[in-house]
Structures are given as structure tokens and as C-alpha cells.
Protein backbone atom coordinates (compact mmCIF):
# COMPACT_ATOMS: atom_id res chain seq x y z
CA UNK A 1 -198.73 -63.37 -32.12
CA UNK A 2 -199.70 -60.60 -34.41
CA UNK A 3 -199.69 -60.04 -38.16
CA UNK A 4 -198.70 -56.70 -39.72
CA UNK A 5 -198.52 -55.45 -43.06
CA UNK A 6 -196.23 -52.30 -42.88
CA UNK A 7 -195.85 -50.05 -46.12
CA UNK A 8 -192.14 -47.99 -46.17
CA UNK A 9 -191.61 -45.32 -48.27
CA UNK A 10 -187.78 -45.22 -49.20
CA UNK A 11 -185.15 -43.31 -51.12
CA UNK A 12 -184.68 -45.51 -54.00
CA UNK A 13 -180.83 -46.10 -53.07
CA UNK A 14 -178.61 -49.15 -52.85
CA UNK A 15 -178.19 -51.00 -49.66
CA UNK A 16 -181.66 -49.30 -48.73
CA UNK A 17 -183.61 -52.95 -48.50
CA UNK A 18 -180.86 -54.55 -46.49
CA UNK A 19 -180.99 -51.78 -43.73
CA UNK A 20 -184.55 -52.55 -43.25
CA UNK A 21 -184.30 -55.75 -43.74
CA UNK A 22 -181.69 -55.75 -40.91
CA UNK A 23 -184.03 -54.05 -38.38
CA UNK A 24 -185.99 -57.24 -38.71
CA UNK A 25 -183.30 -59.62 -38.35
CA UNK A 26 -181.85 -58.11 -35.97
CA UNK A 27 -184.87 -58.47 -33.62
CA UNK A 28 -185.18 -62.34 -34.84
CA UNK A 29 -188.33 -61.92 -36.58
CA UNK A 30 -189.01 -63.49 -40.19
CA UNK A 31 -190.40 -61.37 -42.85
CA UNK A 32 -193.24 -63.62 -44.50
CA UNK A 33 -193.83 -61.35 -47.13
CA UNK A 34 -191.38 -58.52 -48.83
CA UNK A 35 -192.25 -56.57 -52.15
CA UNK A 36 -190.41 -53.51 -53.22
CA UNK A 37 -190.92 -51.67 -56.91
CA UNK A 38 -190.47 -48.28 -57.74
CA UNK A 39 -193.54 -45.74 -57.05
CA UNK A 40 -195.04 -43.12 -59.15
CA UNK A 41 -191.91 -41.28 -58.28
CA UNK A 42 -188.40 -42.93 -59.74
CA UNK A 43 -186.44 -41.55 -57.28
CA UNK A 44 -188.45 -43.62 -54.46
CA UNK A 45 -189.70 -47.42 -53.37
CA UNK A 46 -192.01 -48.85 -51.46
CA UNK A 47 -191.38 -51.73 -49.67
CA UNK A 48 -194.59 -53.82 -48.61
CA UNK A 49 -193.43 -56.16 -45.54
CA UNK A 50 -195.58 -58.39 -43.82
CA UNK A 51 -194.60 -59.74 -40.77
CA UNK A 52 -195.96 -61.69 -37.38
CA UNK A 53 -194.80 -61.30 -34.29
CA UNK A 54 -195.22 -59.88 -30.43
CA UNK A 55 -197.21 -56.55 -30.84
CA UNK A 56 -194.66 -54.60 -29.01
CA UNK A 57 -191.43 -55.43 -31.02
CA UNK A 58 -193.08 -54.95 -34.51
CA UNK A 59 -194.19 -52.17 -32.76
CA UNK A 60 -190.88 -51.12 -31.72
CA UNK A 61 -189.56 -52.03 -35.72
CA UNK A 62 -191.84 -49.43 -36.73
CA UNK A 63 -190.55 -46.96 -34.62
CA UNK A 64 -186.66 -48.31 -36.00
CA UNK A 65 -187.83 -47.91 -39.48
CA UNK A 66 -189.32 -44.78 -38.81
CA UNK A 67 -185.37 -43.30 -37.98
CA UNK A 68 -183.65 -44.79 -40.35
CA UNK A 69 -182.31 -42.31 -42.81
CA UNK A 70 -183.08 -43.25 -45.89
CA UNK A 71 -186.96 -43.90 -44.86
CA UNK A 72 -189.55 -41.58 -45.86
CA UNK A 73 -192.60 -42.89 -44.20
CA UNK A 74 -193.88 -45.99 -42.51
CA UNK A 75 -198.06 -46.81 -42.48
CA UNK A 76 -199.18 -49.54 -40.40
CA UNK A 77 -201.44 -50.52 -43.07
CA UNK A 78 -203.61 -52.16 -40.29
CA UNK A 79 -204.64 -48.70 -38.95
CA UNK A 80 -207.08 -47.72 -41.56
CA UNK A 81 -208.97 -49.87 -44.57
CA UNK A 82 -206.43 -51.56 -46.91
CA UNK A 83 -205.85 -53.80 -49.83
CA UNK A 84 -203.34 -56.46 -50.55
CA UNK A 85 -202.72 -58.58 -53.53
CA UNK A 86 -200.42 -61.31 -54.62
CA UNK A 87 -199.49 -62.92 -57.97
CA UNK A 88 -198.85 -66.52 -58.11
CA UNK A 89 -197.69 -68.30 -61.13
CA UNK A 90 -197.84 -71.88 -60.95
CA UNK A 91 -196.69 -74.19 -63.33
CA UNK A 92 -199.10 -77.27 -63.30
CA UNK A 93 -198.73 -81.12 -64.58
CA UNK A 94 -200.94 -82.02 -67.09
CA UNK A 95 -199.70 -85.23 -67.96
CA UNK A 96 -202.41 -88.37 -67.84
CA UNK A 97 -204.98 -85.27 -66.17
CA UNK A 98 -208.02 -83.76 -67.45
CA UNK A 99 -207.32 -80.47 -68.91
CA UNK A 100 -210.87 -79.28 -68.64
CA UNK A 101 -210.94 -79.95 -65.17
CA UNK A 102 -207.93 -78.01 -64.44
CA UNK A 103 -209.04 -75.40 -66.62
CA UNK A 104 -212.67 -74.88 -64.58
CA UNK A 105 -210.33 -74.85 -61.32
CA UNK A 106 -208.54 -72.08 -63.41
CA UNK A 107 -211.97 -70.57 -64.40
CA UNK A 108 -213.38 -70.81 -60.87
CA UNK A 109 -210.00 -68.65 -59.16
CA UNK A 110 -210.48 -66.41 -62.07
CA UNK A 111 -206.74 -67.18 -62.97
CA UNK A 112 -205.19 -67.21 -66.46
CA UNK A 113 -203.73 -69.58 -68.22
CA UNK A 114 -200.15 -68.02 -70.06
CA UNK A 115 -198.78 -70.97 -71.72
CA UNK A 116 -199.77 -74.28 -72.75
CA UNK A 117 -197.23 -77.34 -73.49
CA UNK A 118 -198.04 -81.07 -73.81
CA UNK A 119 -197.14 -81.86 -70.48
CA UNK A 120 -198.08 -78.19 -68.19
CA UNK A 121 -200.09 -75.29 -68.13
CA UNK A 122 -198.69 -72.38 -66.50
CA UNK A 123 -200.86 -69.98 -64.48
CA UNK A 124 -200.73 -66.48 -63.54
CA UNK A 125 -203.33 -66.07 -60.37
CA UNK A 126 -203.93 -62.85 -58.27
CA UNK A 127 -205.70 -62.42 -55.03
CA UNK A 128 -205.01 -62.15 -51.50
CA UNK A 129 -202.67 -64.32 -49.69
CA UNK A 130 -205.63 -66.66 -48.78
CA UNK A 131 -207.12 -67.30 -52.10
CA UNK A 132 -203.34 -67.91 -53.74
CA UNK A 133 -202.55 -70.66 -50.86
CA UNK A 134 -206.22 -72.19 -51.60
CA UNK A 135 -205.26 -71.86 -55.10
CA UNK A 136 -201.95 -73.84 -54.39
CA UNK A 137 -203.24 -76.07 -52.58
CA UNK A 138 -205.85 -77.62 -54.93
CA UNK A 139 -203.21 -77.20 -58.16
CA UNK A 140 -201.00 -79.67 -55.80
CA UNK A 141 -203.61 -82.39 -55.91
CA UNK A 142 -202.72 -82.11 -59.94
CA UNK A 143 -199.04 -81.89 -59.18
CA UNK A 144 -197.14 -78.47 -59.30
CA UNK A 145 -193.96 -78.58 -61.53
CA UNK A 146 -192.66 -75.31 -60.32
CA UNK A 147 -193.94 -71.85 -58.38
CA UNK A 148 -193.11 -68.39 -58.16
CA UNK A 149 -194.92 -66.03 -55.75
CA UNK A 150 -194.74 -61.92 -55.75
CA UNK A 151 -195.06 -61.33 -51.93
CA UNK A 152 -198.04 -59.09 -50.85
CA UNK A 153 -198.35 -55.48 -52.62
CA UNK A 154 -201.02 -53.10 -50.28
CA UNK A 155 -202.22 -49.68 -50.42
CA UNK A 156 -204.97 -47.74 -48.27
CA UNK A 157 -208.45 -47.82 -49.75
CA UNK A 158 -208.92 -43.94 -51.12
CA UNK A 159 -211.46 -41.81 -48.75
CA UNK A 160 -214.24 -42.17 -51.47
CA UNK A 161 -213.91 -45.85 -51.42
CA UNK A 162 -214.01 -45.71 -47.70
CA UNK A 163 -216.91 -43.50 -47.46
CA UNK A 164 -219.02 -45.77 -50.07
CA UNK A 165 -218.50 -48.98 -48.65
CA UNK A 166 -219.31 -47.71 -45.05
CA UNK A 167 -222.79 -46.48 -46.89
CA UNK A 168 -223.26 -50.08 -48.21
CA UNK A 169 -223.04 -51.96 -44.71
């Protein structure tokens, strides 16, 4: 079993995200991870899907999405040097807890804290998928009131970026 993280390019029309969507469906596979926005150009979206599966049907997806009308382009992200991020906000029990101890778990993730009540904090954390879930997972030993996660956004590292961090190794 595989995990991908595809990046699709689309005409930013109605119905768009459920013909993609579809492909995926169709083929019985569960998207773990779907973010769409507009780009730097209104009239388009791109739609960040991550997805695990046999190599040769998300394979074959790609291929699908590539022919679908309304598609512009498809990257396998996983071709060339990416990064991903996720935002998190968690909304985390204070009640009977030490807030300084939450707050250095806050400090130590780099998070931030966006409101402040008697009985919660809520959080706004980014990071990649690992670091949110290790995030989550210590903010449940404090007791999680409620939890909203963005998906995964990714891009392709730029060819300077590329070129200096192959310089540092």
C-alpha cells in the first residue's frame, strides 16, 4: 500500500470536485486528505488529495484525472521535492489542568493560542500531518473539546530551494 499526494489543477467550476472526487470512489479508494482553494488565478483551483492505495490504480486515477475535462494538470507531488502543511485547531479543556503546562506543550509545537475562556484554550497548529497527529495526541491526554483539521496543502520546492539544500547535504 502506497501513499500519494497528487496536486490537480482545475477550472474553478461547479460540480468540478465531485467529478474527481468520483474517479476515486469509483475505484473504492478513500481520500485521506482533500484541500481545494482558489490559486493565484480566480478562474482556477487546486485540489491537494492525498490518498493510499495499490500503486497501479492511483496510478491509473492519475491517468483518469489527467482526461477529465475540466482538469488542467495533475503532479504526482512524490516525483520531485515537495512540501505539505496542515492546520489544526483544537479546542482544549482547561478545567481543574495546569494552564502553564498546556501552554509549554503549545510553546514546544510552536502553536498559537487564539482564544482563551475559563474552561478552554483554543489552538491554531501548523505542520505536517505527523507533527498535527503528535500534536493531537498529547492535547487528548488534557481532553479535546472539539477539532477541526484543513487537510494537507503541498507545492514543489522552487529549483533554488532544491539546488541549496542538495549543497547542504
Amino acid at each position: 500500500m502506497q501513499k500519494k499526494t497528487i496536486a490537480v489543477t482545475v477550472e474553478n467550476q461547479p460540480g468540478v470536485l465531485a467529478r474527481v472526487s468520483g474517479l476515486f470512489a469509483g475505484r473504492g479508494f478513500n481520500i485521506e486528505s482533500l484541500a481545494v482553494g482558489e490559486t493565484e488565478d480566480e478562474t482556477m483551483s487546486r485540489m491537494t488529495i492525498v490518498a493510499s492505495g495499490d500503486e497501479l490504480v492511483l496510478e491509473q486515477i492519475i491517468k483518469q484525472l489527467n482526461k477529465l475535462i475540466d482538469v488542467i494538470k495533475v503532479v504526482d507531488l512524490h516525483d520531485e521535492p515537495f512540501i505539505a502543511r496542515e492546520l489544526a485547531l483544537v479546542k482544549v479543556n482547561t478545567e481543574g489542568r495546569s494552564k502553564e503546562e498546556i501552554m509549554n506543550v503549545v510553546n514546544i509545537y510552536r502553536a498559537k493560542v487564539l482564544d482563551v475562556a475559563p474552561d478552554a484554550f483554543v489552538v491554531e497548529v501548523t505542520g505536517t500531518d505527523e507533527k498535527i497527529k503528535s500534536f493531537i495526541g498529547i492535547m487528548g491526554e488534557y481532553g479535546i473539546k472539539e477539532m477541526s483539521r484543513t487537510g494537507t496543502i503541498a507545492m514543489t520546492r522552487t529549483k533554488k530551494t532544491q539546488e541549496t539544500n542538495r549543497k547542504e547535504k
